[in-house]
PDB file of N, CA and C in Angstrom:
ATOM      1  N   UNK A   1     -26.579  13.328 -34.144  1.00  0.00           N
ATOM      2  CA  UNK A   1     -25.358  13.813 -33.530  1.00  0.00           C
ATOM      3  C   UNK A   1     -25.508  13.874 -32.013  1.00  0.00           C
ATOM      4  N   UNK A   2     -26.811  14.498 -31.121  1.00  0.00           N
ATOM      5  CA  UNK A   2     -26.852  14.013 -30.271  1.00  0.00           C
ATOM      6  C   UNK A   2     -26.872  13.516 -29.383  1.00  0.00           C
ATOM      7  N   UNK A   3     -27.813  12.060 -30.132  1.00  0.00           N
ATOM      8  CA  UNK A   3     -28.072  10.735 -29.636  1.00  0.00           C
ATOM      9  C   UNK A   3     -25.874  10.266 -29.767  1.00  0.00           C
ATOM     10  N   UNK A   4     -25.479  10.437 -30.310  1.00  0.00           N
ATOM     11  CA  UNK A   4     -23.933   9.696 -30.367  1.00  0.00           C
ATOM     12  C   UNK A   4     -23.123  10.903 -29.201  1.00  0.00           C
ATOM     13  N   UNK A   5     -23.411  12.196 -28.656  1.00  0.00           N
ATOM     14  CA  UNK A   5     -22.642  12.439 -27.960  1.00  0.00           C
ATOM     15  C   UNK A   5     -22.948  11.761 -26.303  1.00  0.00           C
ATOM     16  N   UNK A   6     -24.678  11.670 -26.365  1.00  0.00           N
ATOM     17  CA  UNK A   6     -24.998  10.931 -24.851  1.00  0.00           C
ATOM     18  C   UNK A   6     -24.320   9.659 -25.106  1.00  0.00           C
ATOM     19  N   UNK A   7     -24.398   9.213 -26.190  1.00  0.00           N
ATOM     20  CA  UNK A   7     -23.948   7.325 -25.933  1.00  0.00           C
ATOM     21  C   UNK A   7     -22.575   7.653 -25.463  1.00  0.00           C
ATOM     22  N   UNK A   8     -21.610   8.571 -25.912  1.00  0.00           N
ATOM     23  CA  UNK A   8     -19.961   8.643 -25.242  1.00  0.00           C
ATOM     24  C   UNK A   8     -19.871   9.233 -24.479  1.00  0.00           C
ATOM     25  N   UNK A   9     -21.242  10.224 -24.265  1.00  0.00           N
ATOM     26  CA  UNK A   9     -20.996  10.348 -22.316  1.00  0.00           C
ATOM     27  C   UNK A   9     -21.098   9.167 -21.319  1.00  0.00           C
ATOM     28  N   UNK A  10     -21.974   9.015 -21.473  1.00  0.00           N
ATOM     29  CA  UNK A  10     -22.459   7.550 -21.014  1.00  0.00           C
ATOM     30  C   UNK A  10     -21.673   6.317 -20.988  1.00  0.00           C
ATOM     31  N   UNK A  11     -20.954   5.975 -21.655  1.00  0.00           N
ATOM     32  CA  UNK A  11     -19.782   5.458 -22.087  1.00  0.00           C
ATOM     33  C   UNK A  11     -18.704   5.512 -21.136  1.00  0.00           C
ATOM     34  N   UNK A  12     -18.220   6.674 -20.834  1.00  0.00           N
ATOM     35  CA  UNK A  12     -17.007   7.391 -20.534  1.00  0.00           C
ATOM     36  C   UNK A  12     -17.658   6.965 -18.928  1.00  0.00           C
ATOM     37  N   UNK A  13     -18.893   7.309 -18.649  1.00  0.00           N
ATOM     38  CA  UNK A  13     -19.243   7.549 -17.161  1.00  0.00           C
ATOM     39  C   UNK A  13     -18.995   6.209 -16.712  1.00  0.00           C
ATOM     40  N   UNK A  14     -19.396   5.233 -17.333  1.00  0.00           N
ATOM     41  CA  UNK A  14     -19.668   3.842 -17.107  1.00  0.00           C
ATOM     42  C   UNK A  14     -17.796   3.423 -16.882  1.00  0.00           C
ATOM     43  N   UNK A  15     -17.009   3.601 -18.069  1.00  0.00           N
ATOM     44  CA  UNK A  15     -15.610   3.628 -17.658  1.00  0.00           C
ATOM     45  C   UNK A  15     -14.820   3.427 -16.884  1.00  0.00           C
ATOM     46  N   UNK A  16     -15.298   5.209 -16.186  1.00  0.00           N
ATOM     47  CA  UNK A  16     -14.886   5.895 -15.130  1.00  0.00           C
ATOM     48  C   UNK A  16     -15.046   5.229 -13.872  1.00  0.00           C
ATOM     49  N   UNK A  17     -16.532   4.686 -13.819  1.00  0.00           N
ATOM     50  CA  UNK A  17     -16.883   3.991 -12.778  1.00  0.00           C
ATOM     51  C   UNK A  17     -16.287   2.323 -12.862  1.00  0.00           C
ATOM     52  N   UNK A  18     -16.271   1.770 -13.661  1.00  0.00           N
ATOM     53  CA  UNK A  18     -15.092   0.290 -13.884  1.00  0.00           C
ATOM     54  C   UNK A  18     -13.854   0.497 -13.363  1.00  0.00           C
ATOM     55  N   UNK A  19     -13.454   1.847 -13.944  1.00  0.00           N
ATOM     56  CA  UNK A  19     -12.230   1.521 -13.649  1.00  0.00           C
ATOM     57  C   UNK A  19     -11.538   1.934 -11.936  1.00  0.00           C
ATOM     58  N   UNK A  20     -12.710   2.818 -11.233  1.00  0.00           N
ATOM     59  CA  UNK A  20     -12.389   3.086  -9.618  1.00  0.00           C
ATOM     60  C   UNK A  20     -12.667   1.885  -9.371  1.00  0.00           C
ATOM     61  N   UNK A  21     -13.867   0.920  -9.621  1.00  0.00           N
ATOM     62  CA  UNK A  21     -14.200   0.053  -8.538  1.00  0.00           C
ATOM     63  C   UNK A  21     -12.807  -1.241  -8.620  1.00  0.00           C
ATOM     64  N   UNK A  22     -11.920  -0.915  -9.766  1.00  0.00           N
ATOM     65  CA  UNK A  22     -10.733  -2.131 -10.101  1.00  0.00           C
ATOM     66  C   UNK A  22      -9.821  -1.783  -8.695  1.00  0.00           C
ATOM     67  N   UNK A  23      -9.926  -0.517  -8.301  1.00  0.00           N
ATOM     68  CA  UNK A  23      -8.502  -0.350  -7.183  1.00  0.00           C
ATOM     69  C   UNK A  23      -8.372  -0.923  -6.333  1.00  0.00           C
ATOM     70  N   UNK A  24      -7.247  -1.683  -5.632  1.00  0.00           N
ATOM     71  CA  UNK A  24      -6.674  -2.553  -4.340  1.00  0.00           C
ATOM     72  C   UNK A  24      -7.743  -1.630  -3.670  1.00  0.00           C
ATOM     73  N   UNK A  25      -7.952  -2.429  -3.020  1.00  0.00           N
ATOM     74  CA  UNK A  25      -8.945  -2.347  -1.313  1.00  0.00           C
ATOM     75  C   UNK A  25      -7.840  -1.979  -0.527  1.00  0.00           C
ATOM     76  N   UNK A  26      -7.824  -0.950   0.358  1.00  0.00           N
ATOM     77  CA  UNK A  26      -6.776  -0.559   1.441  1.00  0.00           C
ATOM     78  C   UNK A  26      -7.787  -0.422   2.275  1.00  0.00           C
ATOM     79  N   UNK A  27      -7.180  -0.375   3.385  1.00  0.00           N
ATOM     80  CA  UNK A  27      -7.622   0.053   4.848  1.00  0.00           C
ATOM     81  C   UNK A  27      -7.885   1.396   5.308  1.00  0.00           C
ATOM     82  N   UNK A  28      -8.796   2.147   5.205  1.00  0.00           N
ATOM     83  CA  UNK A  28      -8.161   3.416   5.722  1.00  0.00           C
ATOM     84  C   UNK A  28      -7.953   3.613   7.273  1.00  0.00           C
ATOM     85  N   UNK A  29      -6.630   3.548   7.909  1.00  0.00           N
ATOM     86  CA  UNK A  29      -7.018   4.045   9.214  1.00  0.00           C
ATOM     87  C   UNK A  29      -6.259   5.549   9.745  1.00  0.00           C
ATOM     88  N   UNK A  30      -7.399   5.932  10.624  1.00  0.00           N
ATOM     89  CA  UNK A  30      -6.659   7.619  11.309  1.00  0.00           C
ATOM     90  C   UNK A  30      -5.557   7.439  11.426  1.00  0.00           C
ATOM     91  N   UNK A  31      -4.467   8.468  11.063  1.00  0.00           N
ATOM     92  CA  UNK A  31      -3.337   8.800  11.070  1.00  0.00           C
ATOM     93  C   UNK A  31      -2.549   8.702  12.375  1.00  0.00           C
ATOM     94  N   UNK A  32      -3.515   9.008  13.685  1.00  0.00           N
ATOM     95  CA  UNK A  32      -3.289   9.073  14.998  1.00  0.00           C
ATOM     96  C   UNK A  32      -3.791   7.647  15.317  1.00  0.00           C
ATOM     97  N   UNK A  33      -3.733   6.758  15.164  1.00  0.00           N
ATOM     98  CA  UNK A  33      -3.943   5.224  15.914  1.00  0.00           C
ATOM     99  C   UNK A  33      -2.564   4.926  16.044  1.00  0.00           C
ATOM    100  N   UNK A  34      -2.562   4.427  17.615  1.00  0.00           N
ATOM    101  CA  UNK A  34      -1.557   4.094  17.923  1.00  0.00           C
ATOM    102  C   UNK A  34      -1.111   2.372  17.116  1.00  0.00           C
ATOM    103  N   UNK A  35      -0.275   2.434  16.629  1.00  0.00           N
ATOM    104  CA  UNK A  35       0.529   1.207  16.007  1.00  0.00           C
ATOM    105  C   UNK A  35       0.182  -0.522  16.154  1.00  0.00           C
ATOM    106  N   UNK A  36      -0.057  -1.232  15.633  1.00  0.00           N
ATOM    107  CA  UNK A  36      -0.308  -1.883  16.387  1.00  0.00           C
ATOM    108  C   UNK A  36       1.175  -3.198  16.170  1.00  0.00           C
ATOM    109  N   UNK A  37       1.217  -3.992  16.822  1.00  0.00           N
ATOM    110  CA  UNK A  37       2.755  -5.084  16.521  1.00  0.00           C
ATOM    111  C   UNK A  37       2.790  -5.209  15.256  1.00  0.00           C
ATOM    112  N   UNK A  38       3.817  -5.267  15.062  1.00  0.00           N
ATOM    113  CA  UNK A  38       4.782  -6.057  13.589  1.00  0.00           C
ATOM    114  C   UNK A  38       3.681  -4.926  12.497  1.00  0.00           C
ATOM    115  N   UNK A  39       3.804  -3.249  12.977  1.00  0.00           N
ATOM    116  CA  UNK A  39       3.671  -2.538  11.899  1.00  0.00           C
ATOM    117  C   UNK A  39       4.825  -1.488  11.835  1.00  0.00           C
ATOM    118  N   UNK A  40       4.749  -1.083  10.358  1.00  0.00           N
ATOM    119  CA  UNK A  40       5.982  -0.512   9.852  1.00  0.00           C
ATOM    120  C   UNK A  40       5.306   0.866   9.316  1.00  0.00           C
ATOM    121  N   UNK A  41       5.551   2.309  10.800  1.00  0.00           N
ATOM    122  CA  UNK A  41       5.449   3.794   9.381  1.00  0.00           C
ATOM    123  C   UNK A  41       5.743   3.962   8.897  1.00  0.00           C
ATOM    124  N   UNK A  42       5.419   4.686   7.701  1.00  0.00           N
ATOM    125  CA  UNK A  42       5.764   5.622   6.842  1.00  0.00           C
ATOM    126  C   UNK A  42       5.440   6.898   7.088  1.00  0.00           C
ATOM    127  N   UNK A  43       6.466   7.531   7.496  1.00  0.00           N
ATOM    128  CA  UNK A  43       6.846   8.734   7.954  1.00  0.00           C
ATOM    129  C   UNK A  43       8.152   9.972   7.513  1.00  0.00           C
ATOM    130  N   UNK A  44       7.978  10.825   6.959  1.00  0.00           N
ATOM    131  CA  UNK A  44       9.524  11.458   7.110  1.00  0.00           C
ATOM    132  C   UNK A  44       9.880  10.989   5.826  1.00  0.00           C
ATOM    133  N   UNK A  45       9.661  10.111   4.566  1.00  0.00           N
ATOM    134  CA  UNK A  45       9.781   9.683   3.654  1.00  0.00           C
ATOM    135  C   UNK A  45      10.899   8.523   4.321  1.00  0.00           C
ATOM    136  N   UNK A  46      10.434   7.403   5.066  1.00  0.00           N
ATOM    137  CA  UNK A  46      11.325   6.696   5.788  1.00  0.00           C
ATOM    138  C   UNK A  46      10.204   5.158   6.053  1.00  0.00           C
ATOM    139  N   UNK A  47      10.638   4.028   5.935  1.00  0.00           N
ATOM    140  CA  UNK A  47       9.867   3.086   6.971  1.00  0.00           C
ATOM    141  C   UNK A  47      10.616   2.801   8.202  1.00  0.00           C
ATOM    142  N   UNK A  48       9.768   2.608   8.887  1.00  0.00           N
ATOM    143  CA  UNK A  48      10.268   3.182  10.761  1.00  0.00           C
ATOM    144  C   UNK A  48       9.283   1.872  11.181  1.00  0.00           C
ATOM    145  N   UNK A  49      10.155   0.814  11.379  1.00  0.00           N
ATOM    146  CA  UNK A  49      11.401   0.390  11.383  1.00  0.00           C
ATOM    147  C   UNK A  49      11.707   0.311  10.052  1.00  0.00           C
ATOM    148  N   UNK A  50      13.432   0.096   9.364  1.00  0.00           N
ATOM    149  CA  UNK A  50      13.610   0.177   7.891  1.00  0.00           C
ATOM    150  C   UNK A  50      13.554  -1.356   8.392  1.00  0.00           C
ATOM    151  N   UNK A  51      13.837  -2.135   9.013  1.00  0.00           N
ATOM    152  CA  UNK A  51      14.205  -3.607   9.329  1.00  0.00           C
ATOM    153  C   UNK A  51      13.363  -4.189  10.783  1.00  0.00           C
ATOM    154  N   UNK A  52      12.725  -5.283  10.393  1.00  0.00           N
ATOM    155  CA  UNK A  52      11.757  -5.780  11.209  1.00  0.00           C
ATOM    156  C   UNK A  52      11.815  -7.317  10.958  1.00  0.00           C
ATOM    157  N   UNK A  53      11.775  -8.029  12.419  1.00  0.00           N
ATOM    158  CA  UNK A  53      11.949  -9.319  12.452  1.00  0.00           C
ATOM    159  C   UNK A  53      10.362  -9.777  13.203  1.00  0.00           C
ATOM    160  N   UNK A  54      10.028 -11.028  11.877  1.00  0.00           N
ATOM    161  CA  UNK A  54       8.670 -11.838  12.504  1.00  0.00           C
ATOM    162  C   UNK A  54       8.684 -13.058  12.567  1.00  0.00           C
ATOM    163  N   UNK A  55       7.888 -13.883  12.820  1.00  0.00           N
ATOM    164  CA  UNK A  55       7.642 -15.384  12.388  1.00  0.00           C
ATOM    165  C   UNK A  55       6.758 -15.590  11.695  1.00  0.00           C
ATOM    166  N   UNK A  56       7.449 -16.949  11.182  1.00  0.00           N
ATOM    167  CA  UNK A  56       6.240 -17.479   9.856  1.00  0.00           C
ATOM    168  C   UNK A  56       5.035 -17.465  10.178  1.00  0.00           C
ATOM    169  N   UNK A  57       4.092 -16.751   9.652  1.00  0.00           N
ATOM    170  CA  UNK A  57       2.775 -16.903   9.955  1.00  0.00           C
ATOM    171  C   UNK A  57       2.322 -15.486  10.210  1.00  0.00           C
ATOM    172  N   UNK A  58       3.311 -14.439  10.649  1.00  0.00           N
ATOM    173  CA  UNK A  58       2.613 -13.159  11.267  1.00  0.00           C
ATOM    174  C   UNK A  58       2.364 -12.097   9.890  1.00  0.00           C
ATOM    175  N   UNK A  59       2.039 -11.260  10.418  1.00  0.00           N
ATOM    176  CA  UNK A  59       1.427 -10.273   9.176  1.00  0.00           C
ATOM    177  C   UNK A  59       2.142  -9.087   9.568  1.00  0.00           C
ATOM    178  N   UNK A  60       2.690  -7.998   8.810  1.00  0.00           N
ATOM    179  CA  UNK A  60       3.374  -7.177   8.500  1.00  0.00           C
ATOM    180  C   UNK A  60       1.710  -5.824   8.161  1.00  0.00           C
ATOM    181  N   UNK A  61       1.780  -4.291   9.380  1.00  0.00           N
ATOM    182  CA  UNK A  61       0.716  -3.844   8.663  1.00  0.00           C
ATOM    183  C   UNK A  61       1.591  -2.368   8.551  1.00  0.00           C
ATOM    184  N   UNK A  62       1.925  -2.233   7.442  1.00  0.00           N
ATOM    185  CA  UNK A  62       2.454  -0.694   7.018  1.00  0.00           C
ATOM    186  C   UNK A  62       1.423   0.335   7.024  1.00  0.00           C
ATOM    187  N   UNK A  63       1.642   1.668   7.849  1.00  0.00           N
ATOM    188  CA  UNK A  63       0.886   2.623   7.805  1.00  0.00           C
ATOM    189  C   UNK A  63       1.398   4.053   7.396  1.00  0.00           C
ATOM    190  N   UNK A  64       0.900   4.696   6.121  1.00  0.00           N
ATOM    191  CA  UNK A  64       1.416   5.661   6.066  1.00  0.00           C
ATOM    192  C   UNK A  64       0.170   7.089   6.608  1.00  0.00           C
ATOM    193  N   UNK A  65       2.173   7.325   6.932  1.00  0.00           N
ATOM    194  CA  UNK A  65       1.771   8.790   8.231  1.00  0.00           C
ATOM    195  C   UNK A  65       2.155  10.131   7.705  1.00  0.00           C
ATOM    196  N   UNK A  66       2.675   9.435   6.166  1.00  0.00           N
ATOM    197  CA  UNK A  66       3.014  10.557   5.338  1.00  0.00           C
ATOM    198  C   UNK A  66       2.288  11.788   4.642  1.00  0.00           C
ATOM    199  N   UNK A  67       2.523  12.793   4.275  1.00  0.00           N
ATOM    200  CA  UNK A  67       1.834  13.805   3.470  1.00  0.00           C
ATOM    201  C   UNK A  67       1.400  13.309   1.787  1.00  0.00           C
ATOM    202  N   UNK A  68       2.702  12.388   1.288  1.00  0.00           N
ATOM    203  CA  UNK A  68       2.825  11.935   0.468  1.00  0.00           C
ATOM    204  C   UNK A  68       2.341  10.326  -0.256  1.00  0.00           C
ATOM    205  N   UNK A  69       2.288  10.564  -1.094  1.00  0.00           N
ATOM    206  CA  UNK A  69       1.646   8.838  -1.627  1.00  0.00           C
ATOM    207  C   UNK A  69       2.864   8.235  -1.427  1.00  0.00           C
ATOM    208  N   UNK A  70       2.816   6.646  -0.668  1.00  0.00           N
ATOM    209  CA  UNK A  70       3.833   5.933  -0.912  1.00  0.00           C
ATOM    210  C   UNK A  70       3.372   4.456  -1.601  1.00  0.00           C
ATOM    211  N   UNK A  71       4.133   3.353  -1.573  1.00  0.00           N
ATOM    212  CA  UNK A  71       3.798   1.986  -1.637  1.00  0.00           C
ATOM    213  C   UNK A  71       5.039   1.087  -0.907  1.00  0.00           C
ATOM    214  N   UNK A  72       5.194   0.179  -0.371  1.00  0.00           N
ATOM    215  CA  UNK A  72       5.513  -0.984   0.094  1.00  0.00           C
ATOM    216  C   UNK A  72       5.556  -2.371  -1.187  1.00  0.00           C
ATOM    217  N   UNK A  73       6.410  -2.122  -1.509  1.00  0.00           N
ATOM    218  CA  UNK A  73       6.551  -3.018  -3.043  1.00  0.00           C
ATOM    219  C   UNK A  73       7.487  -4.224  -2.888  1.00  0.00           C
ATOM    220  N   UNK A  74       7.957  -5.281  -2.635  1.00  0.00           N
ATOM    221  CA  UNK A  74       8.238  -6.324  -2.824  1.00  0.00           C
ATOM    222  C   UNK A  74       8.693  -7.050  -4.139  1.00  0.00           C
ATOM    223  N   UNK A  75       9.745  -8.154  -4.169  1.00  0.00           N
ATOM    224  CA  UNK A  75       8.962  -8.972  -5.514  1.00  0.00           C
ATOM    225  C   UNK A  75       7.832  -9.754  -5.038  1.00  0.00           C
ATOM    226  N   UNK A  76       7.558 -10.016  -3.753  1.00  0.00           N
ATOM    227  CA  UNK A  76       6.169 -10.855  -4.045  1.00  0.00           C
ATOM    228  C   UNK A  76       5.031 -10.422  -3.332  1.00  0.00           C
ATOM    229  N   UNK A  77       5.238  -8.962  -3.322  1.00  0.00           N
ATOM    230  CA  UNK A  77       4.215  -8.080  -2.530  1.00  0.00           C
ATOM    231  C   UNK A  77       4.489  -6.711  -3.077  1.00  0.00           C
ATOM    232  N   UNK A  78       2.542  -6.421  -3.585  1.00  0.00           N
ATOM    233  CA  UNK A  78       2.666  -4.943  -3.832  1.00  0.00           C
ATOM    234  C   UNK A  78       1.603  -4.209  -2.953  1.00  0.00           C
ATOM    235  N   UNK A  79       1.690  -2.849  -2.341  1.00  0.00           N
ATOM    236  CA  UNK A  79       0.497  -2.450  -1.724  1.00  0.00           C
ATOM    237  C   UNK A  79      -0.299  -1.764  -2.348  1.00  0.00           C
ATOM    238  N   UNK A  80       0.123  -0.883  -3.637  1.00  0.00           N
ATOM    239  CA  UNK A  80      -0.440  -0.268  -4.440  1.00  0.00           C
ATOM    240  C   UNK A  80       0.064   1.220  -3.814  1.00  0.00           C
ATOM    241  N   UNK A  81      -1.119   2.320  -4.208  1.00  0.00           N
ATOM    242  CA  UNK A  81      -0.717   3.701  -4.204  1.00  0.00           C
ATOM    243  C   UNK A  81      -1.416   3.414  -2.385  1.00  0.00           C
ATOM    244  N   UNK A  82      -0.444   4.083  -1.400  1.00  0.00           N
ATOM    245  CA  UNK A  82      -1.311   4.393   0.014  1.00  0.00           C
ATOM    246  C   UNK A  82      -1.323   5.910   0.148  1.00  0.00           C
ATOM    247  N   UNK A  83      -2.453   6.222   0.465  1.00  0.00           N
ATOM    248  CA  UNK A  83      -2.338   7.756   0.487  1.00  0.00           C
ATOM    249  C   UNK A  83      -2.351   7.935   2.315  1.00  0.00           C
ATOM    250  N   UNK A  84      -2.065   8.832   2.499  1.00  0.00           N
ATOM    251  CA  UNK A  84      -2.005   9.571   4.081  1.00  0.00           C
ATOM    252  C   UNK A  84      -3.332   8.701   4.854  1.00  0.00           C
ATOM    253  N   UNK A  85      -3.058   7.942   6.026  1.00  0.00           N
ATOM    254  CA  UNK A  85      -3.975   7.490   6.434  1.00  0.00           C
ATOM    255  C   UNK A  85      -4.157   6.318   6.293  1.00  0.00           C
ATOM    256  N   UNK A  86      -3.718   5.709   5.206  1.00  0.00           N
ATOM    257  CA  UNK A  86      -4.100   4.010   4.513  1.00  0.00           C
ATOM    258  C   UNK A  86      -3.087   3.131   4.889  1.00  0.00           C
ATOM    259  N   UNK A  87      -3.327   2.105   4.771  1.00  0.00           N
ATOM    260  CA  UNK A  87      -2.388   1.249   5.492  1.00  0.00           C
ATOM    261  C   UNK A  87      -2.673  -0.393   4.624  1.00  0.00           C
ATOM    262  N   UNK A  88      -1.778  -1.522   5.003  1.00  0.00           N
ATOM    263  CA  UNK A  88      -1.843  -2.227   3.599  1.00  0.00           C
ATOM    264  C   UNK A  88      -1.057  -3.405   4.810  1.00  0.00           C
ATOM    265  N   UNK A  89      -2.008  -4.672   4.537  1.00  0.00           N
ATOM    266  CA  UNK A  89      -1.176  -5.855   5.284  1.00  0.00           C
ATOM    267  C   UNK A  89      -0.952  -6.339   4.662  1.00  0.00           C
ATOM    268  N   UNK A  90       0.176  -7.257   4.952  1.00  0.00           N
ATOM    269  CA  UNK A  90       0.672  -8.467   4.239  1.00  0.00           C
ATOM    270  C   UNK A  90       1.073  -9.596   5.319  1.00  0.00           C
ATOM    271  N   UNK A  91       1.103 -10.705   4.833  1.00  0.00           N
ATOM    272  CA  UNK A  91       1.030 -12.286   5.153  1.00  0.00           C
ATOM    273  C   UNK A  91       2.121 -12.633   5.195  1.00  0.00           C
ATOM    274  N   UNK A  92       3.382 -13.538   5.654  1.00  0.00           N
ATOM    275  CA  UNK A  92       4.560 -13.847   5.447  1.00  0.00           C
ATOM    276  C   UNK A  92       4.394 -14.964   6.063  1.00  0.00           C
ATOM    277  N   UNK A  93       4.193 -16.398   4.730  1.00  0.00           N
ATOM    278  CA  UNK A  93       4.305 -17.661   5.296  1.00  0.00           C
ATOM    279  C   UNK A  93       5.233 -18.463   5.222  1.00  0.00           C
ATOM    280  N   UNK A  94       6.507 -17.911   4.271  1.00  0.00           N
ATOM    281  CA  UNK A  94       7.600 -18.544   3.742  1.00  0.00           C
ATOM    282  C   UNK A  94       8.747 -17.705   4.733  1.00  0.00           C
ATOM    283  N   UNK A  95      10.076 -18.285   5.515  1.00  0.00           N
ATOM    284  CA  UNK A  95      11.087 -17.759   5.926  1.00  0.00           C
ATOM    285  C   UNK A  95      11.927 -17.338   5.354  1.00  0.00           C
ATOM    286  N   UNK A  96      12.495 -16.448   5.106  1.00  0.00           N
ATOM    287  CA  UNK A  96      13.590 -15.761   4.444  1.00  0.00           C
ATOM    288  C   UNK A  96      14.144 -14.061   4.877  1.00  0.00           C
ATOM    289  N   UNK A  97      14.231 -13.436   3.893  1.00  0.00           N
ATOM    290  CA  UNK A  97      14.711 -12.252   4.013  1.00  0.00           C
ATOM    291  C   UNK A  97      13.876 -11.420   2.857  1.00  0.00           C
ATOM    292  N   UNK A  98      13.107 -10.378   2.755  1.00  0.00           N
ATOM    293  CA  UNK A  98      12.427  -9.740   1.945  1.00  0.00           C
ATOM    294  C   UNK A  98      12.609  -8.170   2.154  1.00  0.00           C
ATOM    295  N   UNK A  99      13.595  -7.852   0.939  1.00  0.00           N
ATOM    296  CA  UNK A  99      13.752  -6.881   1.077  1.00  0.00           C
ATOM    297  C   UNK A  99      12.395  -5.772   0.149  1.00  0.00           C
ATOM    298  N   UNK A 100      12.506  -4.718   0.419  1.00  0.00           N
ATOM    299  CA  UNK A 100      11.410  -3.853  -0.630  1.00  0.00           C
ATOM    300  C   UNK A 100      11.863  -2.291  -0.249  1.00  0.00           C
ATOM    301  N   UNK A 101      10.581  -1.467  -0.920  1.00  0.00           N
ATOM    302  CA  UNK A 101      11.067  -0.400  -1.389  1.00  0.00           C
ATOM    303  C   UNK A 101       9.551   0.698  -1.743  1.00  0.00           C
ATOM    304  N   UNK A 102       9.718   1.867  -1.926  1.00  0.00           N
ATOM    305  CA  UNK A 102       8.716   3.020  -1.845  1.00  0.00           C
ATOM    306  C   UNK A 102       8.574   2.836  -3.790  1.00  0.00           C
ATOM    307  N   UNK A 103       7.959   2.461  -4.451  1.00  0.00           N
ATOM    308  CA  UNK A 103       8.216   2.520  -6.091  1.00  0.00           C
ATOM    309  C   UNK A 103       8.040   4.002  -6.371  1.00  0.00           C
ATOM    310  N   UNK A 104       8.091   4.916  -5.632  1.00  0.00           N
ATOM    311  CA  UNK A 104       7.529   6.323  -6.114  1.00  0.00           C
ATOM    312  C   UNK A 104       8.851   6.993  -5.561  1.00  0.00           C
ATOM    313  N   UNK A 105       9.358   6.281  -3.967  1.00  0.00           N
ATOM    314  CA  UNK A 105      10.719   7.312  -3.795  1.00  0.00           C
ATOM    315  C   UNK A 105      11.632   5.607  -3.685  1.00  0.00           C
ATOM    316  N   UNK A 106      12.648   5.418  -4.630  1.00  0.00           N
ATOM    317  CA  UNK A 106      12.722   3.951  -4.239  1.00  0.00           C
ATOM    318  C   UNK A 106      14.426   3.986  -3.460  1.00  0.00           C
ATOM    319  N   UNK A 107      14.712   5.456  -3.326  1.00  0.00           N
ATOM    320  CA  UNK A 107      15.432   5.545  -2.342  1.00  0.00           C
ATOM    321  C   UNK A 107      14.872   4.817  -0.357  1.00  0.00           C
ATOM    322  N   UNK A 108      13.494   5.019  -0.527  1.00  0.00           N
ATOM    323  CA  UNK A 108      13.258   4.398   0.742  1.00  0.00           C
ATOM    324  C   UNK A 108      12.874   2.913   0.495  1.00  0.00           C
ATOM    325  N   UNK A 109      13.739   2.390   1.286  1.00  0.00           N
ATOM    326  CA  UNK A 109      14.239   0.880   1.437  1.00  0.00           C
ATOM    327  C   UNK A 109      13.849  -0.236   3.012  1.00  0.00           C
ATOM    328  N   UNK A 110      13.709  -1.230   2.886  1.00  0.00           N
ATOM    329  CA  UNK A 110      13.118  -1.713   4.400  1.00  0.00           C
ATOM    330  C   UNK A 110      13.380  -2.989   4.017  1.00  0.00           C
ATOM    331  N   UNK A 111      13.202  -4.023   5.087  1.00  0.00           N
ATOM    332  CA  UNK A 111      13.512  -5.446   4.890  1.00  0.00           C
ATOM    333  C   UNK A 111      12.407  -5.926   6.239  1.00  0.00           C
ATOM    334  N   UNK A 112      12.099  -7.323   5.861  1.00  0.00           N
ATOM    335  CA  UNK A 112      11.606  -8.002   6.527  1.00  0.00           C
ATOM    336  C   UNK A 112      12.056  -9.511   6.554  1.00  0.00           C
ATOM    337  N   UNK A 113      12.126  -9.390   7.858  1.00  0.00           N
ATOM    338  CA  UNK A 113      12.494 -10.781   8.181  1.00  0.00           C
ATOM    339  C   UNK A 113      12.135 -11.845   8.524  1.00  0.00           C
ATOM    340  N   UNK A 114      11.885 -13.311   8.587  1.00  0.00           N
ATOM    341  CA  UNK A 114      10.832 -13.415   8.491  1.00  0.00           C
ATOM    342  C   UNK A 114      11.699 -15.526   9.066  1.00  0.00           C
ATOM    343  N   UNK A 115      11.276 -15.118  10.628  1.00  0.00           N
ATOM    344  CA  UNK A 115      12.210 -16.540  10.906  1.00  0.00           C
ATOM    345  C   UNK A 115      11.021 -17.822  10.799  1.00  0.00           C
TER     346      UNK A 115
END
């Protein structure tokens, strides 16, 4: 009896540890870094700018400045969970219009543009 409760501790630990090392890679950066081009806060439960114009080729870096978990969700972009501090780039090589959204508050809304 045991020997079978270490094997499902052991088990469980091993798990536990699979399943953190699966999470999106984010960035963490200080909350206080000043901005850098073609990035979008999250602030206020808001992206600031809600609307941002780039060119093909530039990268989009969302930073949340929030208290709260957000994400930056897309249909062809997800950032995952960002907690206070983290921040999440994305690539835009195709021109169009891309709109997205917070999947946790999906009242907050943003677009990117993308000439």
């Amino acid at each position: 009896m045991k020997k079978i409760l270490l094997f499902i501790s052991i088990m469980l630990v091993i798990l536990t540890i699979t399943i953190t090392g699966c999470s999106p890679a984010k960035s963490g950066q200080p909350s206080d870094q000043a901005p850098e081009k073609n990035s979008v806060l999250i602030e206020n439960n808001q992206f600031q700018p809600a609307e941002i114009t780039i060119q093909k080729g530039e990268t989009i870096n969302w930073i949340n400045k929030d208290a709260m978990d957000h994400t930056a969700t897309g249909k062809s972009f997800d950032s995952g969970r960002l907690n206070k501090g983290q921040s999440y780039k994305q690539t835009f090589s195709d021109a169009g219009k891309f709109d997205y959204i917070c999947t946790y508050h999906p009242f907050m809304k943003g677009k990117i543009i993308v000439n």
